[in-house]
PDB file of N, CA and C in Angstrom:
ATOM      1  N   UNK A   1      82.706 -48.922  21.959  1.00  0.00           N
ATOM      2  CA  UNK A   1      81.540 -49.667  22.384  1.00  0.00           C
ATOM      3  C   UNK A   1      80.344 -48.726  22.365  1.00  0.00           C
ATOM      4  N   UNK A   2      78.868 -49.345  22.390  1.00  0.00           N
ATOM      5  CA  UNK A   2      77.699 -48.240  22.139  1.00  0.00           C
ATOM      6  C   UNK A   2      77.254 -49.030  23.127  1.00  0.00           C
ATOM      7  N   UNK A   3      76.225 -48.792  23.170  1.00  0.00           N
ATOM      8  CA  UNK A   3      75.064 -48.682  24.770  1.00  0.00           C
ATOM      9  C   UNK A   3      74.900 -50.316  24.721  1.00  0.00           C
ATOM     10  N   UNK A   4      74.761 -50.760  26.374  1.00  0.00           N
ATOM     11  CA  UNK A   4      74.753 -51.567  26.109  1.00  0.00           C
ATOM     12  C   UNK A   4      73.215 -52.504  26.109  1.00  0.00           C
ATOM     13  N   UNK A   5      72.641 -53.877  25.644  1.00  0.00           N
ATOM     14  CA  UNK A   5      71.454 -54.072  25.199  1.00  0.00           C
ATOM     15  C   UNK A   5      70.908 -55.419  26.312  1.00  0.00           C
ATOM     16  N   UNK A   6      69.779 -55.947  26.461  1.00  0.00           N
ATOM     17  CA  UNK A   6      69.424 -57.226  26.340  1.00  0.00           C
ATOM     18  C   UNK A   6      68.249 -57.735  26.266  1.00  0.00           C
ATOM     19  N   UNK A   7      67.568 -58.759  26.490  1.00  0.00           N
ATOM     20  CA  UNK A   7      66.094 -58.709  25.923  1.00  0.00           C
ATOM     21  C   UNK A   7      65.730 -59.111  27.037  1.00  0.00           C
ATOM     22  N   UNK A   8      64.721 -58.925  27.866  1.00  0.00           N
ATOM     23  CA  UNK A   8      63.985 -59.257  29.024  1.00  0.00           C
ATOM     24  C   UNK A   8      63.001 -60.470  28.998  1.00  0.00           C
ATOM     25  N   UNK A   9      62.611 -60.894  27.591  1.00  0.00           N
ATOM     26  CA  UNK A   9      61.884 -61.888  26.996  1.00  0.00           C
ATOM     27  C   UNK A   9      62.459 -63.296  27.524  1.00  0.00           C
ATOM     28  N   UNK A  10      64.082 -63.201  26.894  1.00  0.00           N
ATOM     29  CA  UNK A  10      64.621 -64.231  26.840  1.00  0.00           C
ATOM     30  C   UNK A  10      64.907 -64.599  29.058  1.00  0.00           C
ATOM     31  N   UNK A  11      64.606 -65.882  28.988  1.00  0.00           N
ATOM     32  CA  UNK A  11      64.737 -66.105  30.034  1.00  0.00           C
ATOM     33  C   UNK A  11      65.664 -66.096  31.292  1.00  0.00           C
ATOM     34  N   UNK A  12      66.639 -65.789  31.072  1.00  0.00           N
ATOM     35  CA  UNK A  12      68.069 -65.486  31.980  1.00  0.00           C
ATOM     36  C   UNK A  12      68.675 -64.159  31.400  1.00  0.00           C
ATOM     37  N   UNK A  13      69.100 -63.850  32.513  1.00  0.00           N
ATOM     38  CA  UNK A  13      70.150 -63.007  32.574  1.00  0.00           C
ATOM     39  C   UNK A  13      71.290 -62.617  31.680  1.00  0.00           C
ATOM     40  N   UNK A  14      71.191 -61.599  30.434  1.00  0.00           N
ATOM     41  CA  UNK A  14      72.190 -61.451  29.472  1.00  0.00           C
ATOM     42  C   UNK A  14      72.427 -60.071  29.378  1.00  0.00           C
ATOM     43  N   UNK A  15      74.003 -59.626  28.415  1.00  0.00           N
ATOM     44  CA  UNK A  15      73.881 -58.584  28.869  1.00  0.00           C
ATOM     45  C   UNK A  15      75.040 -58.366  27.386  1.00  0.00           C
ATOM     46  N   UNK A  16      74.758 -57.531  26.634  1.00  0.00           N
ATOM     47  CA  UNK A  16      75.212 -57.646  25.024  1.00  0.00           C
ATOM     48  C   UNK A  16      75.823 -56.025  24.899  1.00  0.00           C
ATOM     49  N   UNK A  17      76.834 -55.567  24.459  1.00  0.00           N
ATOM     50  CA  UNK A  17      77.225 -54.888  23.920  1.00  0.00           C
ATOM     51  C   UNK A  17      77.911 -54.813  22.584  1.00  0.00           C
ATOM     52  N   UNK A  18      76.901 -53.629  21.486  1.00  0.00           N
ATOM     53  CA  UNK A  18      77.723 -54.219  20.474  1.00  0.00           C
ATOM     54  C   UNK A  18      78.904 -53.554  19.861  1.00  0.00           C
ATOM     55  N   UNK A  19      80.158 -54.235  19.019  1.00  0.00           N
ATOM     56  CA  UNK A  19      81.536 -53.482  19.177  1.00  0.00           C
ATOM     57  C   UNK A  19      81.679 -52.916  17.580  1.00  0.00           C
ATOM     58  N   UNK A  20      82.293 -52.274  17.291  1.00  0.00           N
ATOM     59  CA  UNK A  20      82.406 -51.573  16.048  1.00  0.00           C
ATOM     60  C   UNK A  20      83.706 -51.841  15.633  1.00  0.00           C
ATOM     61  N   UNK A  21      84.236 -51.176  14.324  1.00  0.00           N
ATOM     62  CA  UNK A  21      84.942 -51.862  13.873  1.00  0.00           C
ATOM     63  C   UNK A  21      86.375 -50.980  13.945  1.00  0.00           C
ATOM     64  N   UNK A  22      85.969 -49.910  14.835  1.00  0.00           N
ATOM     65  CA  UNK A  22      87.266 -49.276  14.822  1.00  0.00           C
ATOM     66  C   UNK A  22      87.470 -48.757  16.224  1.00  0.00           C
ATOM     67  N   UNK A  23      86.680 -49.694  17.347  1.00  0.00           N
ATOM     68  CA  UNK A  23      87.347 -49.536  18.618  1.00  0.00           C
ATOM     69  C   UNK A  23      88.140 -50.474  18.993  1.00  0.00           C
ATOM     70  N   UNK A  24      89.279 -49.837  19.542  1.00  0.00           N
ATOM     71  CA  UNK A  24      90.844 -50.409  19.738  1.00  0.00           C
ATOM     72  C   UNK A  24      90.682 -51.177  20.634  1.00  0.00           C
ATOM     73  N   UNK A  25      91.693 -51.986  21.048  1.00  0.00           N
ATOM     74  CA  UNK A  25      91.571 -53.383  22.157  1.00  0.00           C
ATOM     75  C   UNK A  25      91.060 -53.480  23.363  1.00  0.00           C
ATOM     76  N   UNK A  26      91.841 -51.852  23.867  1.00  0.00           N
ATOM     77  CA  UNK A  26      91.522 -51.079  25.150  1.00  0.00           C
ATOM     78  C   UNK A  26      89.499 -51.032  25.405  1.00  0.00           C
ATOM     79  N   UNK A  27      89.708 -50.197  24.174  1.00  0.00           N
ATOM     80  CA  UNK A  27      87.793 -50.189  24.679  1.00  0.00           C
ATOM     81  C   UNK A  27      87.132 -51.146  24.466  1.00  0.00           C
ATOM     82  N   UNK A  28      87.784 -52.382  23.499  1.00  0.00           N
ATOM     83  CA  UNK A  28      87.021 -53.806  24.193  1.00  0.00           C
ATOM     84  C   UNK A  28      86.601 -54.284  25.214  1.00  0.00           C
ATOM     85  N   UNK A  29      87.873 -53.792  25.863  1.00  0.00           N
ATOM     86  CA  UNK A  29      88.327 -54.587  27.431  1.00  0.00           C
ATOM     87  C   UNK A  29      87.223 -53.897  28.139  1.00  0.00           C
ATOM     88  N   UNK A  30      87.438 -52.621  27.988  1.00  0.00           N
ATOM     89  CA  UNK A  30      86.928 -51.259  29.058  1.00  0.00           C
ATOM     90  C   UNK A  30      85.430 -51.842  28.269  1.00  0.00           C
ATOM     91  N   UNK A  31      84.774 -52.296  27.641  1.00  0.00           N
ATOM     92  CA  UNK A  31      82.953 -52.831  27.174  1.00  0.00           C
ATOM     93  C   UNK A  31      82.676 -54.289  27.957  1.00  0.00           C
ATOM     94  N   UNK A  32      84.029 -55.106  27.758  1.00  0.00           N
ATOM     95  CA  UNK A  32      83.627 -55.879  28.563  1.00  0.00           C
ATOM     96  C   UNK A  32      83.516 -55.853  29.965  1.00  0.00           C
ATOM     97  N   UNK A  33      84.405 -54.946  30.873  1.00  0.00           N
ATOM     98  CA  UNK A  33      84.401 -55.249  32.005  1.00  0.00           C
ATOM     99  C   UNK A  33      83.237 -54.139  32.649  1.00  0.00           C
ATOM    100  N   UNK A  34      82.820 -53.206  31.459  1.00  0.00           N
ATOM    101  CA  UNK A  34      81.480 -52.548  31.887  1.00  0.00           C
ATOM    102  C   UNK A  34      80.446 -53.718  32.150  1.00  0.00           C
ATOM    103  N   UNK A  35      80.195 -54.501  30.946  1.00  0.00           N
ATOM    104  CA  UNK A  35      79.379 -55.827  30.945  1.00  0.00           C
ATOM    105  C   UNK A  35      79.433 -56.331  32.417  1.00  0.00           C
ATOM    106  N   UNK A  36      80.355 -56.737  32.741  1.00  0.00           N
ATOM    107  CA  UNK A  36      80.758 -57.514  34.081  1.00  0.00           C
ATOM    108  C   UNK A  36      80.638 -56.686  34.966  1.00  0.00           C
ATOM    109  N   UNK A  37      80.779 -55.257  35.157  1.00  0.00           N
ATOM    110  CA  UNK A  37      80.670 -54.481  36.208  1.00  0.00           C
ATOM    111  C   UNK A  37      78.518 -54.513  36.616  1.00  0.00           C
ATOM    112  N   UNK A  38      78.150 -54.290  35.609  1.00  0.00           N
ATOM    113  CA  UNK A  38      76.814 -54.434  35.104  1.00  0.00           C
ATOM    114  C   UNK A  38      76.157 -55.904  36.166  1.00  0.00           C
ATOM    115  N   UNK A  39      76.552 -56.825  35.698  1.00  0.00           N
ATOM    116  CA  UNK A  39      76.250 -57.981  36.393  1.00  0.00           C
ATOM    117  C   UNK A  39      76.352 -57.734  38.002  1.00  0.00           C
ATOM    118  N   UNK A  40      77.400 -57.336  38.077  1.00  0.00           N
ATOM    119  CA  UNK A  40      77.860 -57.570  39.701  1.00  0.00           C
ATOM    120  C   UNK A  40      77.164 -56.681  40.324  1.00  0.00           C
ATOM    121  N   UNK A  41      76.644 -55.482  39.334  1.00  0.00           N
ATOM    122  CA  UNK A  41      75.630 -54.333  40.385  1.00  0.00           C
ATOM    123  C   UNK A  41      74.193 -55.431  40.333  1.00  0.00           C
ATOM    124  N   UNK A  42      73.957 -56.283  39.882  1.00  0.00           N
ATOM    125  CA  UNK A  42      72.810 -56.985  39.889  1.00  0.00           C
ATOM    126  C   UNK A  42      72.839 -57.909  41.199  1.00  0.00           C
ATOM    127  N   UNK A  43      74.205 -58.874  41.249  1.00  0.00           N
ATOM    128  CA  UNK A  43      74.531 -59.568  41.911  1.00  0.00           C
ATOM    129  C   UNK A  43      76.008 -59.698  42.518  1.00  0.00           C
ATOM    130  N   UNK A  44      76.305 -58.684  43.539  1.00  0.00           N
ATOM    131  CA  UNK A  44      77.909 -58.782  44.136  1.00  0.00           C
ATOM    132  C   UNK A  44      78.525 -60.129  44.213  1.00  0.00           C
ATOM    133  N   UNK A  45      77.428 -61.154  44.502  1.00  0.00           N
ATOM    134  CA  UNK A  45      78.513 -62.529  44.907  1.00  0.00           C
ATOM    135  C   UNK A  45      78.713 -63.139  43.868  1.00  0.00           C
ATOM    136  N   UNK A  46      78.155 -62.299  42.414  1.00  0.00           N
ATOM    137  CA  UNK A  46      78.606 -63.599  40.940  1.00  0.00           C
ATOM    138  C   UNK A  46      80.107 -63.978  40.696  1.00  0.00           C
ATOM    139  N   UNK A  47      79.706 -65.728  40.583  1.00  0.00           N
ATOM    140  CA  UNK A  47      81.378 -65.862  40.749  1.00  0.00           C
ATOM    141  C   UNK A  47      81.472 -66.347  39.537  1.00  0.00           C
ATOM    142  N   UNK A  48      80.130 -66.933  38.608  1.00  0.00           N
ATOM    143  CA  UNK A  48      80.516 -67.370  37.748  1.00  0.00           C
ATOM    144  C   UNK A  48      79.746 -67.018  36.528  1.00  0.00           C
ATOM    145  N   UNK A  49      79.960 -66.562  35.280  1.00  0.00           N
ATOM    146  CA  UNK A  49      79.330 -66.096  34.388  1.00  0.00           C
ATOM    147  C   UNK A  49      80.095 -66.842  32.966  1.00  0.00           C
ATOM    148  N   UNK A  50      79.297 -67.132  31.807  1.00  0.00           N
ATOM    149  CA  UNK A  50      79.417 -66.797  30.480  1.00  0.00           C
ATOM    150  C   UNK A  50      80.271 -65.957  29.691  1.00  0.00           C
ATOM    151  N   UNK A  51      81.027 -65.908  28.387  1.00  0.00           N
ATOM    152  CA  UNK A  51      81.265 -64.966  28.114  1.00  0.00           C
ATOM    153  C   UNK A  51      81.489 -65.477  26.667  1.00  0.00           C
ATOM    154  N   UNK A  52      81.298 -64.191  25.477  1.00  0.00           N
ATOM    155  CA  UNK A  52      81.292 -64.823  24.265  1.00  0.00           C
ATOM    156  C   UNK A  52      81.909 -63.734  23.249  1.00  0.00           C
ATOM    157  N   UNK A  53      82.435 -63.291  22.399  1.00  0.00           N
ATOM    158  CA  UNK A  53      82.627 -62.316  21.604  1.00  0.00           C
ATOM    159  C   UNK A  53      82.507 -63.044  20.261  1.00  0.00           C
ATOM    160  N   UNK A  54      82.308 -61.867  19.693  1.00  0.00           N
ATOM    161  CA  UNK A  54      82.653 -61.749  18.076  1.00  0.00           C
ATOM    162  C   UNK A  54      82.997 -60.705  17.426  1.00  0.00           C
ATOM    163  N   UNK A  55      82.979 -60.247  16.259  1.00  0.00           N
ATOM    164  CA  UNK A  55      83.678 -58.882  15.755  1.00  0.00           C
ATOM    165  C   UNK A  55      82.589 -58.204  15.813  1.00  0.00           C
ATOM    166  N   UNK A  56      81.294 -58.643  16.516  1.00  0.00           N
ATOM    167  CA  UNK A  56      80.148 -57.276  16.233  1.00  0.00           C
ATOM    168  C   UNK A  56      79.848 -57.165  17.819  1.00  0.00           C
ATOM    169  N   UNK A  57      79.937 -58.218  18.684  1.00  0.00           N
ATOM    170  CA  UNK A  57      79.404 -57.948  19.880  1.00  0.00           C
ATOM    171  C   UNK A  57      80.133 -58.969  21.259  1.00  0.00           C
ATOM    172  N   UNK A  58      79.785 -58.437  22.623  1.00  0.00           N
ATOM    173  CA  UNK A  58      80.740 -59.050  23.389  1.00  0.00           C
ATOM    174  C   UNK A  58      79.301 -59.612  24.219  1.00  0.00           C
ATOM    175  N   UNK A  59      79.296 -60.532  24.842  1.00  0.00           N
ATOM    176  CA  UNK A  59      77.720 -61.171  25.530  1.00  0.00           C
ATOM    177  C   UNK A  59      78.890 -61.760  26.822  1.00  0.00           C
ATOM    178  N   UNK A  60      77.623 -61.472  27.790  1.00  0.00           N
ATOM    179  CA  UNK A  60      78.198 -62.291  29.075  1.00  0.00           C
ATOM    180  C   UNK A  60      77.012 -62.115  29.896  1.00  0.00           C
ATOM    181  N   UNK A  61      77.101 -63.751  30.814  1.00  0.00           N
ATOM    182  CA  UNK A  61      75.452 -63.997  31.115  1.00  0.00           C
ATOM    183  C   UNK A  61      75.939 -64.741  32.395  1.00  0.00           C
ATOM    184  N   UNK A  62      75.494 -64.283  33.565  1.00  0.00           N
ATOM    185  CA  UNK A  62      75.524 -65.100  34.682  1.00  0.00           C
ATOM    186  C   UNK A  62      75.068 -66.484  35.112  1.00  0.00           C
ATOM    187  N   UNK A  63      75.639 -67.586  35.420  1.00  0.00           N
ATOM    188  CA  UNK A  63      75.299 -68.744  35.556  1.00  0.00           C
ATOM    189  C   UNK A  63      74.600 -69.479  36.570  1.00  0.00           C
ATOM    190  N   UNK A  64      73.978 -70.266  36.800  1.00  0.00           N
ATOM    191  CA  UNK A  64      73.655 -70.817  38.046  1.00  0.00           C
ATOM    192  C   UNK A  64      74.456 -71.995  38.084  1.00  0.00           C
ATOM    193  N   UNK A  65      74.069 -72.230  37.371  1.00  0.00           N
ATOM    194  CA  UNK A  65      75.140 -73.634  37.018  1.00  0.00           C
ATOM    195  C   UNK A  65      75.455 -74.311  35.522  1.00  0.00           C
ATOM    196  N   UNK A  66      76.543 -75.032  35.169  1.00  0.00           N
ATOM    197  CA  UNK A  66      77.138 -75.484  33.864  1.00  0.00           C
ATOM    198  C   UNK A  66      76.428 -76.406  33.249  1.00  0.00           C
ATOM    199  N   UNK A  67      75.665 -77.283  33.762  1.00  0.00           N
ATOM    200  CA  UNK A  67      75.154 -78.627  33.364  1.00  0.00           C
ATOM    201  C   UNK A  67      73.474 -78.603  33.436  1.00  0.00           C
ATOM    202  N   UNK A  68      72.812 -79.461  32.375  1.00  0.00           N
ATOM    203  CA  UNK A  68      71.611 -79.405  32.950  1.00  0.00           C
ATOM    204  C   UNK A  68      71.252 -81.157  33.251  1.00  0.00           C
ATOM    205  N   UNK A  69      70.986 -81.546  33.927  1.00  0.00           N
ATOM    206  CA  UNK A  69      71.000 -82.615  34.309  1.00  0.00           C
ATOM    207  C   UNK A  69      68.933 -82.848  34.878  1.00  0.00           C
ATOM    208  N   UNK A  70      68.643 -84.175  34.513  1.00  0.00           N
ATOM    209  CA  UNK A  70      67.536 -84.189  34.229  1.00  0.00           C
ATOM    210  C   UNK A  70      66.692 -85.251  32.932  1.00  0.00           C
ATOM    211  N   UNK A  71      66.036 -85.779  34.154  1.00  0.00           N
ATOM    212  CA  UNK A  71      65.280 -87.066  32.840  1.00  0.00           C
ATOM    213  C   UNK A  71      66.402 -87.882  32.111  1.00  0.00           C
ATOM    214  N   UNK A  72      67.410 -88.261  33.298  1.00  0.00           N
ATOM    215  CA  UNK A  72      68.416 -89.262  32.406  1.00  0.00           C
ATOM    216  C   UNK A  72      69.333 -88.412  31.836  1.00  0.00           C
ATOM    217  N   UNK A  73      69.655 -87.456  31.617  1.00  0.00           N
ATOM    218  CA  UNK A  73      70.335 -86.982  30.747  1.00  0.00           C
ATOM    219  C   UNK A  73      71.301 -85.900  31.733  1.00  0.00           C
ATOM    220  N   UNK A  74      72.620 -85.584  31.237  1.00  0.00           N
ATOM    221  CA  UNK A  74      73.654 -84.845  31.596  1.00  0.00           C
ATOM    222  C   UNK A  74      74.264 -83.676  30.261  1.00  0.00           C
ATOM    223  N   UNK A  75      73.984 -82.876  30.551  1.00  0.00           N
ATOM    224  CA  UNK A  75      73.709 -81.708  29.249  1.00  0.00           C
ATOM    225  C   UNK A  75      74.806 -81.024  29.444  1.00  0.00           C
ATOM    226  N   UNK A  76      76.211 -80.717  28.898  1.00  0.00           N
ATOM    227  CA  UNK A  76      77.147 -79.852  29.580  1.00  0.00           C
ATOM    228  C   UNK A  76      76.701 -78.635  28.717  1.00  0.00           C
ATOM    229  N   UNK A  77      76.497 -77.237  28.923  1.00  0.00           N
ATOM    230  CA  UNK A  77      76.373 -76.209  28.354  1.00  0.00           C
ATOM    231  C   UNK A  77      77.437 -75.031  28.567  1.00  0.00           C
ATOM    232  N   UNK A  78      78.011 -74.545  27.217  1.00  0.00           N
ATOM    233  CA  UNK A  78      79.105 -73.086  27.897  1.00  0.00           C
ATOM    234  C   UNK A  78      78.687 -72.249  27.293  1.00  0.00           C
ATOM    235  N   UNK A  79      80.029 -71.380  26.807  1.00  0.00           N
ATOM    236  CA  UNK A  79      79.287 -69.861  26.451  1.00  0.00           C
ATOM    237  C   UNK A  79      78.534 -69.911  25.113  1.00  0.00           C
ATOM    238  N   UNK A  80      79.376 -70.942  24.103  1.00  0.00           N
ATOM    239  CA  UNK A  80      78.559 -70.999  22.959  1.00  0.00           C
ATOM    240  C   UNK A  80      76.735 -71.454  22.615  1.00  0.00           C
ATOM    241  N   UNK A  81      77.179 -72.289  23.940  1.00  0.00           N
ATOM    242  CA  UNK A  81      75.406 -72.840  24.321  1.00  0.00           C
ATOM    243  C   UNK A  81      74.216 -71.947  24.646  1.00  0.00           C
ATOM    244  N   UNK A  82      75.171 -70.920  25.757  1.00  0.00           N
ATOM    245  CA  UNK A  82      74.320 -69.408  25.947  1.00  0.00           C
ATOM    246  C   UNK A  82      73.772 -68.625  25.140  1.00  0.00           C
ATOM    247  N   UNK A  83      74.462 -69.025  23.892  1.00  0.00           N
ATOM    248  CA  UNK A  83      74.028 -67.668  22.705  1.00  0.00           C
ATOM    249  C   UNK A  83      73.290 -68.361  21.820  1.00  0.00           C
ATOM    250  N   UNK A  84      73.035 -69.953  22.381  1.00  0.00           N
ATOM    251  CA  UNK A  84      72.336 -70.784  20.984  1.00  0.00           C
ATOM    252  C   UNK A  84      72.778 -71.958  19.907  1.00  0.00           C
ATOM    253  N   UNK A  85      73.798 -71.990  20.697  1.00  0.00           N
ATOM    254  CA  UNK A  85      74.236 -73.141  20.071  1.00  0.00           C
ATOM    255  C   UNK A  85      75.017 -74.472  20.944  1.00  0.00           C
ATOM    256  N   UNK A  86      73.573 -75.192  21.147  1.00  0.00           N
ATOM    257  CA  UNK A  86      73.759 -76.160  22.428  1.00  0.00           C
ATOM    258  C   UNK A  86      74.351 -77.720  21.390  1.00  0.00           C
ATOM    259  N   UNK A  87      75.380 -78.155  21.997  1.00  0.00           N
ATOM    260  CA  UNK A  87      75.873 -79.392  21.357  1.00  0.00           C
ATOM    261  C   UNK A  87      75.226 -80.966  21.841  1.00  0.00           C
ATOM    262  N   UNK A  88      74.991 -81.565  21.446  1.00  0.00           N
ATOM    263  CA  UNK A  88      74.181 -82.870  21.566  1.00  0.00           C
ATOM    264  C   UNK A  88      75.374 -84.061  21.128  1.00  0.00           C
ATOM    265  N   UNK A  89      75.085 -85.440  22.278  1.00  0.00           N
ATOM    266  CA  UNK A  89      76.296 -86.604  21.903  1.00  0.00           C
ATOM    267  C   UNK A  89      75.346 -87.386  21.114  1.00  0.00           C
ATOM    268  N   UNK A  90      74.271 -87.656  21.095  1.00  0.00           N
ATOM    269  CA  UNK A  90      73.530 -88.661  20.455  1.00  0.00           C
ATOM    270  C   UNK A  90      72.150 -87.835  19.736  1.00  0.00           C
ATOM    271  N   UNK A  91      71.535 -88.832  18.257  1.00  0.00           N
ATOM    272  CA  UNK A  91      70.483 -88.462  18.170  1.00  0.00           C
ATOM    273  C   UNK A  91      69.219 -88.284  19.337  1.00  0.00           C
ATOM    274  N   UNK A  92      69.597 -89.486  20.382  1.00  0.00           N
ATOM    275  CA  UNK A  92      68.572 -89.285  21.876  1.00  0.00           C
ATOM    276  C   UNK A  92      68.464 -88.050  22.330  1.00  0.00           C
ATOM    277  N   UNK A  93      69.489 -87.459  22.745  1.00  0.00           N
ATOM    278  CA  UNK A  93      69.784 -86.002  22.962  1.00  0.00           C
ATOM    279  C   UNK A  93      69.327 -85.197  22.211  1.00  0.00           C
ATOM    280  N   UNK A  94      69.512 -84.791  21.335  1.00  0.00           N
ATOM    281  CA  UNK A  94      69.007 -83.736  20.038  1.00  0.00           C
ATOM    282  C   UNK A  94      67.226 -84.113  20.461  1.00  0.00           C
ATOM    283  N   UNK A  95      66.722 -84.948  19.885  1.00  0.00           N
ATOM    284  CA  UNK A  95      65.667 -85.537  20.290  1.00  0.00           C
ATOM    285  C   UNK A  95      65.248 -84.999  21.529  1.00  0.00           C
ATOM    286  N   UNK A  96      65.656 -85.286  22.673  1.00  0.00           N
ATOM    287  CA  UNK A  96      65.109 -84.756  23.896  1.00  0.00           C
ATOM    288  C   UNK A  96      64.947 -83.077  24.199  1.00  0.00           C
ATOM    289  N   UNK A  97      66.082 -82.627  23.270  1.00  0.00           N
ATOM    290  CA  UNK A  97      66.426 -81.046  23.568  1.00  0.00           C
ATOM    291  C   UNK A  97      65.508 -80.496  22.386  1.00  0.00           C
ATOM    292  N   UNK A  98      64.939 -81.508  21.435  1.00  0.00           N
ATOM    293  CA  UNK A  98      64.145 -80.881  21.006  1.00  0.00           C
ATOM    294  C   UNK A  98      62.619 -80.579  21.851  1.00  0.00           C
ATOM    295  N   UNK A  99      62.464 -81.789  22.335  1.00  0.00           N
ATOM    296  CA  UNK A  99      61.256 -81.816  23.078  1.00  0.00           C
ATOM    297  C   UNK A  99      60.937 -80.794  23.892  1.00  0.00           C
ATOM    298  N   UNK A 100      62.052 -80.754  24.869  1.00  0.00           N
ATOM    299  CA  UNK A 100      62.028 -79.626  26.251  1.00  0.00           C
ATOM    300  C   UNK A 100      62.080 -78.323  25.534  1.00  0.00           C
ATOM    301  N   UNK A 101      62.776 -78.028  24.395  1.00  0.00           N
ATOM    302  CA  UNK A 101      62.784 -76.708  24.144  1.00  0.00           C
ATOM    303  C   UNK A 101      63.895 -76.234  24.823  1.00  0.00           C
ATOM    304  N   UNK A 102      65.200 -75.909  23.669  1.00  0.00           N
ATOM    305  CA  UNK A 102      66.703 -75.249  24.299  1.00  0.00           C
ATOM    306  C   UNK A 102      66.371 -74.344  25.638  1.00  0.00           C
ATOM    307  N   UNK A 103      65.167 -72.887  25.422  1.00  0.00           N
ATOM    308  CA  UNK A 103      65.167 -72.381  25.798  1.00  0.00           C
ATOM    309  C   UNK A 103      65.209 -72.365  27.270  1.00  0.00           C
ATOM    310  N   UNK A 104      64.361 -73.922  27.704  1.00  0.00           N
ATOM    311  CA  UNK A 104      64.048 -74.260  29.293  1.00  0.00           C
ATOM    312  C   UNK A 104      65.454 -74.841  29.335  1.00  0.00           C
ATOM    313  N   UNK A 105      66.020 -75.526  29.082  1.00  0.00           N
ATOM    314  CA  UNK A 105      67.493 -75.688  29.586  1.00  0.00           C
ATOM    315  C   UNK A 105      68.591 -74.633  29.859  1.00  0.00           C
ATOM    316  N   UNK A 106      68.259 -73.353  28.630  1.00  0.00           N
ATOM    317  CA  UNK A 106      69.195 -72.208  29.136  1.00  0.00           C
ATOM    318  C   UNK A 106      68.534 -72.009  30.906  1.00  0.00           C
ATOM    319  N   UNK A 107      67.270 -71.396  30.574  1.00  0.00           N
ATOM    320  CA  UNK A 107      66.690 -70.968  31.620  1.00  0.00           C
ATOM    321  C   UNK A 107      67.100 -71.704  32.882  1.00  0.00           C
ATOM    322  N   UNK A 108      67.346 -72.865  32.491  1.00  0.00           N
ATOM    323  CA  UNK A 108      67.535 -73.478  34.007  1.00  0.00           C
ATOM    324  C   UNK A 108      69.095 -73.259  34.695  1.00  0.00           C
ATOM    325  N   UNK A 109      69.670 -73.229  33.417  1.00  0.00           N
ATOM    326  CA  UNK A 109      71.042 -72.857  33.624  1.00  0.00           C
ATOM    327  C   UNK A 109      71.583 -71.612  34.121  1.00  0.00           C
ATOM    328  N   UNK A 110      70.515 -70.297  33.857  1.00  0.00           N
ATOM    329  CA  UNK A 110      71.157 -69.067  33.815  1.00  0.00           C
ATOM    330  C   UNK A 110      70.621 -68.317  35.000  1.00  0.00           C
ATOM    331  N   UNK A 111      71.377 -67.456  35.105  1.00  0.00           N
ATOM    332  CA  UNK A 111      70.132 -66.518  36.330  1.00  0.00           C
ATOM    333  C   UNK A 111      69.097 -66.396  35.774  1.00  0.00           C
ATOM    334  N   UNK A 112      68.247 -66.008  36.759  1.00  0.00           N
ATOM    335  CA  UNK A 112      66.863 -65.510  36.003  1.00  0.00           C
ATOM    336  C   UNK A 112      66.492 -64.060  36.478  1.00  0.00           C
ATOM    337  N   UNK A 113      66.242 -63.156  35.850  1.00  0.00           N
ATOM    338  CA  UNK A 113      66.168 -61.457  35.611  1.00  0.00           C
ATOM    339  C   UNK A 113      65.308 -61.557  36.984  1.00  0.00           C
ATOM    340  N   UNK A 114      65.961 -60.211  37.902  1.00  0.00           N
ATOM    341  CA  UNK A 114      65.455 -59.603  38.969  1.00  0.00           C
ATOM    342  C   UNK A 114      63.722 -59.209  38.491  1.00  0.00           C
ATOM    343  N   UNK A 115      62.789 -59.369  39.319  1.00  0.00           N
ATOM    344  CA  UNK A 115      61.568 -58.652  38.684  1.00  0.00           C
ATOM    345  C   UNK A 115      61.511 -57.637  38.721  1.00  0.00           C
ATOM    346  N   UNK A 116      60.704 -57.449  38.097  1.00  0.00           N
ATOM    347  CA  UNK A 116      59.866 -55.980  37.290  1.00  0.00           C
ATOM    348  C   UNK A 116      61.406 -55.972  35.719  1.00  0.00           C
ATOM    349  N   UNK A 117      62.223 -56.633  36.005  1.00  0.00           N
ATOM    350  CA  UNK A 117      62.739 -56.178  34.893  1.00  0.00           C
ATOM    351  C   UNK A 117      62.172 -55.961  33.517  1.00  0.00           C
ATOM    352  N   UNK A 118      62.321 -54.848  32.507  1.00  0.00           N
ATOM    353  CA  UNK A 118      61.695 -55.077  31.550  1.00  0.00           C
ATOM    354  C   UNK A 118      62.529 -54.379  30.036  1.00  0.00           C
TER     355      UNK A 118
END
């Protein structure tokens, strides 16, 4: 695992490390649970967080809550939603999530960065 990253821009709480291609299972584990150790120095009582991998990087993002609910609508969001890829049941939906902008639905969903963070 290498240092780990996140963007202060984006509105919630994320926390990205990226993995290479020849660290063994062990130092997966030992990147992710740095990730998670990371969080909990932010917030001891997180009970519930995100989590996402791929072969380049491991992401995990603290939650406030799963759903965004609002203007009629019931939005379920998980980890894949966290990283950008929010699923829609109807063109209404797509439509609406275009309107609001994904980003305010993560945001509402996720922690939001301690200040001064930068």
């Amino acid at each position: 695992m290498h240092e780990k990253k996140y963007d202060a821009n984006i509105p919630f709480q994320h926390f990205i490390a990226p993995l290479s291609q020849t660290v063994p299972a062990t130092g997966v584990f030992a990147g992710y649970k740095s990730l998670v150790d990371e969080m909990r120095m932010q917030d001891p009582e997180l009970s519930s967080y995100n989590f996402a991998m791929t072969t380049r990087w491991v992401f995990v993002s603290p939650r406030l809550k799963g759903d965004y609910i609002g203007e009629g609508y019931n939005i379920g969001v998980n980890s894949t939603g966290m990283v950008g890829l929010l699923l829609t049941k109807s063109e209404e939906e797509s439509a609406f999530l275009e309107r609001i902008g994904p980003l305010s639905i993560l945001a509402s969903l996720g922690k939001p960065w301690p200040k001064g963070t930068s």
